[in-house]
N, C-alpha and C. Protein backbone atom coordinates (compact mmCIF):
# COMPACT_ATOMS: atom_id res chain seq x y z
N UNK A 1 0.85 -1.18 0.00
CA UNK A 1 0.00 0.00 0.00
C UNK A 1 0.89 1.24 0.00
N UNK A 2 0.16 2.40 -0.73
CA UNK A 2 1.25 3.49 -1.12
C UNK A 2 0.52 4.54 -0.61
N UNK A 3 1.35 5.29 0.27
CA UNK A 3 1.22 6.39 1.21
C UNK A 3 1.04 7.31 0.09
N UNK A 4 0.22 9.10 0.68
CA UNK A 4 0.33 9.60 -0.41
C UNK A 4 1.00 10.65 0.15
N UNK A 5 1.78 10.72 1.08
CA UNK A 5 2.76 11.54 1.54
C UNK A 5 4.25 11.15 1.49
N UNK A 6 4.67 11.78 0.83
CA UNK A 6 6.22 10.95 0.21
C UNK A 6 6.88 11.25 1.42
N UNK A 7 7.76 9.85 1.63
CA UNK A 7 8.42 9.84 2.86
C UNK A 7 9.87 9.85 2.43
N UNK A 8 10.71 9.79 3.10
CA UNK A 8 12.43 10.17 3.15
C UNK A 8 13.07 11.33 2.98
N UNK A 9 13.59 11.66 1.51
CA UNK A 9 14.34 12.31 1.39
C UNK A 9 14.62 12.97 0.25
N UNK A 10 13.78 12.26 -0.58
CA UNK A 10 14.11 12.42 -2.27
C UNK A 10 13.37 14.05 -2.62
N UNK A 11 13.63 14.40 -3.90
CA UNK A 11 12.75 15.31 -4.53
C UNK A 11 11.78 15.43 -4.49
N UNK A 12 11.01 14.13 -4.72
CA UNK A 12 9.25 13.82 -4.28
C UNK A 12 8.84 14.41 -3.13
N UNK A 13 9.91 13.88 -2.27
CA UNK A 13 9.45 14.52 -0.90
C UNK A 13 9.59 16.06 -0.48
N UNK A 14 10.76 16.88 -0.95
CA UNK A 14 11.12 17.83 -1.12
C UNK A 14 9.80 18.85 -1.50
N UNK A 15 10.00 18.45 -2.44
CA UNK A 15 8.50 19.44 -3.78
C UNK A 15 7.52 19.27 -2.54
N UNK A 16 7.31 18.44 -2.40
CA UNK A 16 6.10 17.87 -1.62
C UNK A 16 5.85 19.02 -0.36
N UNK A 17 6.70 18.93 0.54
CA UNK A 17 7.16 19.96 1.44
C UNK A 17 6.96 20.96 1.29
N UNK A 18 7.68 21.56 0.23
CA UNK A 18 7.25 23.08 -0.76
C UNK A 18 6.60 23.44 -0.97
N UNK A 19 5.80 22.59 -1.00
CA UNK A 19 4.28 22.98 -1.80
C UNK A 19 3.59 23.20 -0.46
N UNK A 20 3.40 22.16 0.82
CA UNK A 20 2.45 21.99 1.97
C UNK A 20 3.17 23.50 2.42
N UNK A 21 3.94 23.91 2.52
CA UNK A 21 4.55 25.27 3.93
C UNK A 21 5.37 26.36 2.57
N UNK A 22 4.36 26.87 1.52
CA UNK A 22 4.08 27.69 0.88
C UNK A 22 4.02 28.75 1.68
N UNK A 23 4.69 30.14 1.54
CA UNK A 23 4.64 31.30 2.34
C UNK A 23 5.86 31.31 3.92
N UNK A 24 5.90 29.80 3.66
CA UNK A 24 7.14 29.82 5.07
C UNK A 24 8.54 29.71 3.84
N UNK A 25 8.59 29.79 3.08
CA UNK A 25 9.79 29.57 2.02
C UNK A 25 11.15 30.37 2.47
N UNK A 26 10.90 31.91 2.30
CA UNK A 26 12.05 32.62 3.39
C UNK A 26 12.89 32.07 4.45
N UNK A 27 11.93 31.35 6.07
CA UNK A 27 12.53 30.76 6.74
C UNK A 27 13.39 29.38 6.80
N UNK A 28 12.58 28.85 5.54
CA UNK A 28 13.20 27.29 5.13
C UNK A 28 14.62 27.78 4.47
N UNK A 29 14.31 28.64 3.58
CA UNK A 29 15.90 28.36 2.80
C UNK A 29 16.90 29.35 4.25
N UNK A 30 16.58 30.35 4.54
CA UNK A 30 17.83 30.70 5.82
C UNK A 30 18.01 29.50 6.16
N UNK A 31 17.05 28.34 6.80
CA UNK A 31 17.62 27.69 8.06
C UNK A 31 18.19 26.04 7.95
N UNK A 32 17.96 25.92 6.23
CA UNK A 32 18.68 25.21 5.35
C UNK A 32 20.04 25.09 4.50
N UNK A 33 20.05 26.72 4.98
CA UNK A 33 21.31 27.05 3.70
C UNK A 33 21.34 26.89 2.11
N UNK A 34 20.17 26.57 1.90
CA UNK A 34 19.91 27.01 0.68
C UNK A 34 19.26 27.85 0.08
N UNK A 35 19.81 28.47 -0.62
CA UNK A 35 19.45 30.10 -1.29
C UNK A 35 18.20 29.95 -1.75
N UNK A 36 17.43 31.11 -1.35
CA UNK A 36 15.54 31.72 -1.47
C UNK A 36 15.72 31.49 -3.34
N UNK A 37 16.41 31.71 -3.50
CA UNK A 37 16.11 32.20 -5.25
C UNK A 37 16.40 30.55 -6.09
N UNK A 38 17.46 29.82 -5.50
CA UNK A 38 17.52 28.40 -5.54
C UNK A 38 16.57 27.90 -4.76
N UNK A 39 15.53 27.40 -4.05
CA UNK A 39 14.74 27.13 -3.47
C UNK A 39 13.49 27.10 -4.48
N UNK A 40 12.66 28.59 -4.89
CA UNK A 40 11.69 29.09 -5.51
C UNK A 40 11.99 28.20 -6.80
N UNK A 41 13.27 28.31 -7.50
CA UNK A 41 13.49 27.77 -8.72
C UNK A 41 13.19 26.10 -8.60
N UNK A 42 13.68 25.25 -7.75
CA UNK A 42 13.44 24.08 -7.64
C UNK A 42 11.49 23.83 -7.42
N UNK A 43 10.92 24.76 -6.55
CA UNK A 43 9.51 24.01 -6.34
C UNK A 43 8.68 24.22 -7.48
N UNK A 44 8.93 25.66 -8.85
CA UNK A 44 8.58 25.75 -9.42
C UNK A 44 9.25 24.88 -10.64
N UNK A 45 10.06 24.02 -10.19
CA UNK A 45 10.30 23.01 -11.50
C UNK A 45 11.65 23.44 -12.73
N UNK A 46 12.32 24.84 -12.03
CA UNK A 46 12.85 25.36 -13.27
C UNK A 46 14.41 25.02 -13.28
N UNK A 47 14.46 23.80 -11.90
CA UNK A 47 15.69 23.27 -11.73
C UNK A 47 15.19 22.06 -12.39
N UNK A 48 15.62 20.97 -12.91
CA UNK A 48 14.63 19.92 -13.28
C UNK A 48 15.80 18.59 -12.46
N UNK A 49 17.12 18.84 -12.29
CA UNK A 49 17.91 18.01 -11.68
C UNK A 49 18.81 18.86 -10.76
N UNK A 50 18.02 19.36 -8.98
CA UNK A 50 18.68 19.81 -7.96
C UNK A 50 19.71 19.46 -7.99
N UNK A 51 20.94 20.17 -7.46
CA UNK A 51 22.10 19.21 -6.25
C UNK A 51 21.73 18.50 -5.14
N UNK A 52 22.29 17.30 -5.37
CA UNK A 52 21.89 16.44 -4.17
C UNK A 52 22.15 17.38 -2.66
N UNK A 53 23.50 18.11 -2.89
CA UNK A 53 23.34 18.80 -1.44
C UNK A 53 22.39 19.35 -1.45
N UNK A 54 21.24 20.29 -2.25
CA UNK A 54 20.56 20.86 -2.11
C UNK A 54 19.70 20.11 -1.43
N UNK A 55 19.04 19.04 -2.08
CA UNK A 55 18.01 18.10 -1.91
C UNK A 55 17.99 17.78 -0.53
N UNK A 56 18.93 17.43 -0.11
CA UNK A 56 19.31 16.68 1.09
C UNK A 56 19.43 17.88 1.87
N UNK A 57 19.99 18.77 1.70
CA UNK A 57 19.88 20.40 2.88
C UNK A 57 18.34 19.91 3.25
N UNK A 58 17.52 20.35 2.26
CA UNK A 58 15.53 20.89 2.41
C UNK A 58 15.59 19.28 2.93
N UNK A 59 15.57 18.13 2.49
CA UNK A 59 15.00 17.11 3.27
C UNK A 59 15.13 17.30 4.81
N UNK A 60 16.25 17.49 5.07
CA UNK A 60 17.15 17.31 6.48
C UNK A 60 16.07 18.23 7.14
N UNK A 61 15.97 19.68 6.62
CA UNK A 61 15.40 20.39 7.17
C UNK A 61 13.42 20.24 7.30
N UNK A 62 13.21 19.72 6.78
CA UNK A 62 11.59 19.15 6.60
C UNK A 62 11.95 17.83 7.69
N UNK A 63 12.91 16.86 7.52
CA UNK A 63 12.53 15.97 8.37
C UNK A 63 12.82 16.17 10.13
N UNK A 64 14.00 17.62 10.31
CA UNK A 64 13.64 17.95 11.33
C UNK A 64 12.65 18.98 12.12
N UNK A 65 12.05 19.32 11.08
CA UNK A 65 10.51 20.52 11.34
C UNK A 65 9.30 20.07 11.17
N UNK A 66 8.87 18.88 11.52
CA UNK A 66 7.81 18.05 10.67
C UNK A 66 6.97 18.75 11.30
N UNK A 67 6.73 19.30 12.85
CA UNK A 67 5.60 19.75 13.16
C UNK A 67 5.51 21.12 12.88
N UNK A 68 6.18 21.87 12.22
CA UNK A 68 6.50 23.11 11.59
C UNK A 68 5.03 23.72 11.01
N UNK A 69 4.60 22.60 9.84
CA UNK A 69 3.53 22.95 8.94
C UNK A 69 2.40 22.82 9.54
């Protein structure tokens, strides 16, 4: 059975994130270290293959803020 909340770490999950805590974007990329303008570009798709550091920054940071959203 397939969850419809992507779990781990990947892009899926990432976007996913992005999309649910829309308007918190500012605080995510400060407290991720990844740049607001790199951030915006990835949820809107106009990165089509992130850096894994990137990926893995926003995961790290979603999987330690889960009660954030």
């Amino acid at each position: 059975m397939t969850s419809n909340k992507p779990e781990g770490g990947g892009l899926e999950f990432v976007l996913a994130e992005l999309d649910r805590r829309r308007g918190h974007w500012p605080e995510i990329a400060a407290a991720s270290g990844v740049a607001y303008h790199t951030l915006t570009k990835i949820a809107y798709g106009k990165i089509r293959e992130p850096g894994t550091s990137k990926i893995e920054a926003l995961a790290k940071y979603f999987r330690e803020h889960q009660e954030a959203a």
